[in-house]
Protein backbone atom coordinates (compact mmCIF):
# COMPACT_ATOMS: atom_id res chain seq x y z
CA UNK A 1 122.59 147.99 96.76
CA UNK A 2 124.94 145.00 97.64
CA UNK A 3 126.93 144.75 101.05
CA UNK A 4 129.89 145.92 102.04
CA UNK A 5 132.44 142.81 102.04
CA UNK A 6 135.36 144.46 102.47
CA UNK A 7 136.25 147.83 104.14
CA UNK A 8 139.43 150.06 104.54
CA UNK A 9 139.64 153.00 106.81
CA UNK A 10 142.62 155.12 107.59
CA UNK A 11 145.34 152.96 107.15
CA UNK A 12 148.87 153.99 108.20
CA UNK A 13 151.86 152.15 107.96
CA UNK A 14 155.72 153.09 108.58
CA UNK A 15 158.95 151.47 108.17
CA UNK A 16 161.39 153.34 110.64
CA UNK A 17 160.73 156.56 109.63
CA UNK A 18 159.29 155.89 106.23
CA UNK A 19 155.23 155.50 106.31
CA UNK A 20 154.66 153.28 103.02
CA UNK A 21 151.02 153.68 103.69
CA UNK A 22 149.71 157.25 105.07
CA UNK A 23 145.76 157.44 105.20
CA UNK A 24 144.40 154.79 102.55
CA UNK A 25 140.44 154.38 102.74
CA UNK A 26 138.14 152.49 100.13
CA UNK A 27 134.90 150.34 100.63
CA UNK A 28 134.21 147.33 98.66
CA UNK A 29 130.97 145.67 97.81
CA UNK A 30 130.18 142.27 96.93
CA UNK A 31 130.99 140.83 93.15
CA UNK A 32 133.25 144.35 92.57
CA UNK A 33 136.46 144.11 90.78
CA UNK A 34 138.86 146.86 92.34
CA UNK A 35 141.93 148.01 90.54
CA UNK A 36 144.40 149.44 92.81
CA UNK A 37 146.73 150.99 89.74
CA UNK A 38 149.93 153.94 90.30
CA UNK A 39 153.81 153.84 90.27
CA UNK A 40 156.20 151.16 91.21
CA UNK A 41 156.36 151.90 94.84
CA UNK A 42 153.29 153.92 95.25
CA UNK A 43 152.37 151.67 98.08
CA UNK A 44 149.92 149.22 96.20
CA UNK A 45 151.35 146.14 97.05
CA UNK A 46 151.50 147.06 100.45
CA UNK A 47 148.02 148.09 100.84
CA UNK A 48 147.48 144.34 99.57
CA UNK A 49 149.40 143.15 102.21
CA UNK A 50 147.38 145.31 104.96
CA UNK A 51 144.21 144.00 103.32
CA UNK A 52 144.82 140.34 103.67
CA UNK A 53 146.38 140.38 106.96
CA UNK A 54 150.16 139.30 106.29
CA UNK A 55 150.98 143.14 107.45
CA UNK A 56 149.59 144.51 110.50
CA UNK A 57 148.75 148.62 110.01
CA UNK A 58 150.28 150.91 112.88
CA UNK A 59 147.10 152.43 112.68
CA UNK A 60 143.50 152.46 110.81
CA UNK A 61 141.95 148.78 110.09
CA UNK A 62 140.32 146.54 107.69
CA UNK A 63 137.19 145.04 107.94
CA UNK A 64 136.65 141.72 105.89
CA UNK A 65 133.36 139.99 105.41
CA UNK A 66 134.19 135.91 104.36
CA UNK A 67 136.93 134.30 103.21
CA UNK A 68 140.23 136.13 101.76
CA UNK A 69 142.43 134.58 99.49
CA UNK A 70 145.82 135.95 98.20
CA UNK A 71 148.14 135.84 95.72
CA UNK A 72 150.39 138.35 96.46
CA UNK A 73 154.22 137.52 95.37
CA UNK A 74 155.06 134.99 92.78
CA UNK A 75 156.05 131.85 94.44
CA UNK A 76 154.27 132.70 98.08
CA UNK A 77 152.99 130.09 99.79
CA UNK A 78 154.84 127.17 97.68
CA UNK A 79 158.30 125.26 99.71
CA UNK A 80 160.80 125.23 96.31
CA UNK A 81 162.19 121.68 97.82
CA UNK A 82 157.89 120.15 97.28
CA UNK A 83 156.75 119.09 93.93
CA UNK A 84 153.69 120.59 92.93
CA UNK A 85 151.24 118.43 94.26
CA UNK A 86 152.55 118.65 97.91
CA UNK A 87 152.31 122.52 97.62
CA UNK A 88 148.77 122.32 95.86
CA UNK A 89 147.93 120.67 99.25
CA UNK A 90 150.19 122.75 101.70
CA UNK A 91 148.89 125.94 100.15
CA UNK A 92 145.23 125.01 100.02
CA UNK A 93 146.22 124.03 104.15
CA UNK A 94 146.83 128.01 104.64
CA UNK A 95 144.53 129.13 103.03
CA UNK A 96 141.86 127.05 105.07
CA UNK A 97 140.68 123.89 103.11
CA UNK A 98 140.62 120.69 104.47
CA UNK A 99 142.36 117.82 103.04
CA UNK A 100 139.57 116.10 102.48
CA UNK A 101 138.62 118.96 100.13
CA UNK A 102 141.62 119.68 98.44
CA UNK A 103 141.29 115.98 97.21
CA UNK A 104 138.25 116.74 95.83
CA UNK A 105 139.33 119.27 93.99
CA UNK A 106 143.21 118.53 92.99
CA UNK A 107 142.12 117.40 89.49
CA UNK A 108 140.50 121.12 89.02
CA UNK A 109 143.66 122.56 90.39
CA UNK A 110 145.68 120.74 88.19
CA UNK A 111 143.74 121.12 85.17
CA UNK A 112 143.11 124.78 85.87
CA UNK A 113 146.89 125.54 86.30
CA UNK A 114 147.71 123.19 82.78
CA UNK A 115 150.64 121.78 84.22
CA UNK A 116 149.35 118.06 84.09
CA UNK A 117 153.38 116.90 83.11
CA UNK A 118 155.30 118.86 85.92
CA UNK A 119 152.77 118.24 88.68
CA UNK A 120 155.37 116.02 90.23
CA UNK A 121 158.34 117.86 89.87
CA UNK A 122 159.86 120.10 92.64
CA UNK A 123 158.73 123.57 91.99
CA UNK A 124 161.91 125.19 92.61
CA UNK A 125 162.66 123.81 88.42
CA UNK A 126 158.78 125.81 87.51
CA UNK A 127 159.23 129.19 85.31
CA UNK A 128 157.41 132.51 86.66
CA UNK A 129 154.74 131.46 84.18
CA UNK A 130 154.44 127.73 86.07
CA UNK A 131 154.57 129.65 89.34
CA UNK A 132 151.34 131.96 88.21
CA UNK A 133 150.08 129.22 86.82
CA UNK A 134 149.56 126.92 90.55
CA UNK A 135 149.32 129.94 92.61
CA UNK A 136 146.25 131.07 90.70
CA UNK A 137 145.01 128.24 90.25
CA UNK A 138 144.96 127.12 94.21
CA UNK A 139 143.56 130.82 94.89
CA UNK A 140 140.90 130.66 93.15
CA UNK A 141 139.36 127.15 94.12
CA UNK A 142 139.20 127.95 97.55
CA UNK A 143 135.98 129.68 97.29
CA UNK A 144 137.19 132.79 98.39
CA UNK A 145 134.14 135.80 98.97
CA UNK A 146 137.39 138.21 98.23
CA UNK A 147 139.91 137.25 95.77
CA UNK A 148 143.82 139.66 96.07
CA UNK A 149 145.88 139.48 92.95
CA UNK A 150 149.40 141.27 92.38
CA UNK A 151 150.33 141.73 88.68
CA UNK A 152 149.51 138.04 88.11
CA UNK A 153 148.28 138.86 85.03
CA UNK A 154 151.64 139.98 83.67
CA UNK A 155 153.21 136.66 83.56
CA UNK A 156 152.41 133.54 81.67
CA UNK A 157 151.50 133.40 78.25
CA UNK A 158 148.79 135.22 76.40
CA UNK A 159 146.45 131.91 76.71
CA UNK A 160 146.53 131.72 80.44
CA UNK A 161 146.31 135.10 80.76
CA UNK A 162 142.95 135.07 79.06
CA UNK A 163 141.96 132.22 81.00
CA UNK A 164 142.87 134.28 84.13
CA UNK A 165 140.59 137.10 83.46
CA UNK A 166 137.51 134.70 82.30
CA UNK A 167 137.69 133.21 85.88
CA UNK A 168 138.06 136.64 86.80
CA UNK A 169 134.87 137.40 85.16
CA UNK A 170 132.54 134.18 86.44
CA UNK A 171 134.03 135.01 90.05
CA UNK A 172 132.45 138.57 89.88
CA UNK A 173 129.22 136.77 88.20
CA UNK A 174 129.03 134.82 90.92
CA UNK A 175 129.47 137.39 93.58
CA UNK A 176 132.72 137.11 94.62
CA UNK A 177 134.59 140.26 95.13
CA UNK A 178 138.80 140.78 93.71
CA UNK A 179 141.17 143.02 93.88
CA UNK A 180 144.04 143.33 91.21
CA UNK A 181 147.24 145.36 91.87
CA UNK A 182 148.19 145.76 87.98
CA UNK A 183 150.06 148.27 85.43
CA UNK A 184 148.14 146.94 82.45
CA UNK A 185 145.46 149.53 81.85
CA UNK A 186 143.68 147.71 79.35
CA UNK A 187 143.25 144.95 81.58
CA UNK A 188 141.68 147.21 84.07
CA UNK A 189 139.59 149.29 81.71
CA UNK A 190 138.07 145.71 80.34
CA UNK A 191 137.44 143.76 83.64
CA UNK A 192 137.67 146.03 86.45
CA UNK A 193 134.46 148.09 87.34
CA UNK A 194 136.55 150.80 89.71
CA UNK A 195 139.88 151.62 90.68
CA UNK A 196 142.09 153.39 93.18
CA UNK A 197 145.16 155.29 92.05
CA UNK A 198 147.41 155.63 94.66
CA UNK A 199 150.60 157.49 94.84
CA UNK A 200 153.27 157.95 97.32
CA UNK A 201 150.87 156.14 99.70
CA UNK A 202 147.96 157.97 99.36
CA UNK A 203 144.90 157.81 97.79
CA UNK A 204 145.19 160.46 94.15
CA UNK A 205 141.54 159.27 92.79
CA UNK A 206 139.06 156.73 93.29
CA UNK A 207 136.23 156.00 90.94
CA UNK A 208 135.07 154.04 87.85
CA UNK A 209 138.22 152.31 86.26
CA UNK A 210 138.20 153.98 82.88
CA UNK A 211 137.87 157.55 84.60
CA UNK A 212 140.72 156.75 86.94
CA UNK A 213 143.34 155.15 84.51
CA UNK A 214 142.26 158.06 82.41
CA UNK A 215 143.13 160.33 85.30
CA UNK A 216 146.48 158.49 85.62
CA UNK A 217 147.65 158.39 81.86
CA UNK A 218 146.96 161.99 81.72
CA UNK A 219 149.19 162.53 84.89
CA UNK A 220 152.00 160.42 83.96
CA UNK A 221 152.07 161.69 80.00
CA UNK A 222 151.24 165.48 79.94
């Protein structure tokens, strides 16, 4: 059986009195695609958030085996005022490449992300789409061991979107390990081998993906 890359015990967190997260625990294994699927507010995003570090749980932890890379919110990571080439190389910088590196592989960025004629424009004049577009692109040539994705396959066109999930697919091929945060179901029943349906926080159901959005349809459409 393949490691354990990334693991989530217990995790608790509260906003004033509010706890967004109350108990979450999942284990993940190396070249598995996790959907974390439930209602606007169920505490998905935030449970992204824990996982890559940007929030700090008041209690409970995550263990992370490699690198983690994030796409999170649309637009993170990029300075609106910076074309897209100096964010391609400021948000390759967090994420942990060298410069030397991001060099080497600007033209993949760029080609990746399709937006060859508005590489040099401030991003603050890209669509959503354009935004998905670079921040994917960047997350994914990092060489991350665990790749986090929120609903970034619910912009951009139909073509990208395609492109999106084939990546998807030769990441888990190669052993990488991803997360998506998604309400498309049939995106999760066709690339995700589990999934985690959380609601008000806590975990409802966790197993394959198609038994789990299964569970949820039936919940949400009696």
């Amino acid at each position: 059986m393949s490691e354990t890359i990334l693991k989530v015990e217990n995790l608790v967190i509260r906003y004033g009195e509010i706890r967004a997260v109350k108990g979450i625990s999942f284990e993940l294994r190396r070249g598995e695609i996790l959907a974390l699927i439930g209602a606007n507010g169920a505490g998905k995003s935030t449970s992204l958030k824990l996982m890559s570090r940007i929030l700090v749980p008041n209690s409970g932890r995550v263990s992370v085996t490699g690198r983690v890379s994030a796409l999170l919110e649309l637009g993170a990571g990029f300075h609106p005022d910076l074309t897209g080439r100096e964010n391609i190389f400021l948000n390759g910088a967090v994420l942990g490449l060298s410069q030397r590196t991001l060099h080497e592989r600007f033209d993949d960025i760029v080609e990746f992300s399709g937006l060859e004629d508005y590489i040099e424009n401030q991003v603050k004049t890209y669509s959503s789409g354009m935004y998905a577009r670079l921040g994917f692109a960047v997350a994914v040539n990092v060489d991350p061991d665990i790749l986090l994705l929120d609903e970034v396959l619910a912009v951009g066109d139909s073509a990208f979107r395609q492109k999106c999930r084939a990546k998807i697919e030769e990441m888990r091929l190669g052993g990488r390990t991803v997360v998506i945060v998604s309400h498309d179901v049939s995106t999760i029943n066709n690339i995700c081998d589990r999934a985690v349906w959380i609601e008000k926080g806590k975990v409802r159901a966790e197993g394959t993906a198609v038994d789990v959005v299964t569970k949820y349809r039936a919940a949400a459409d009696p």
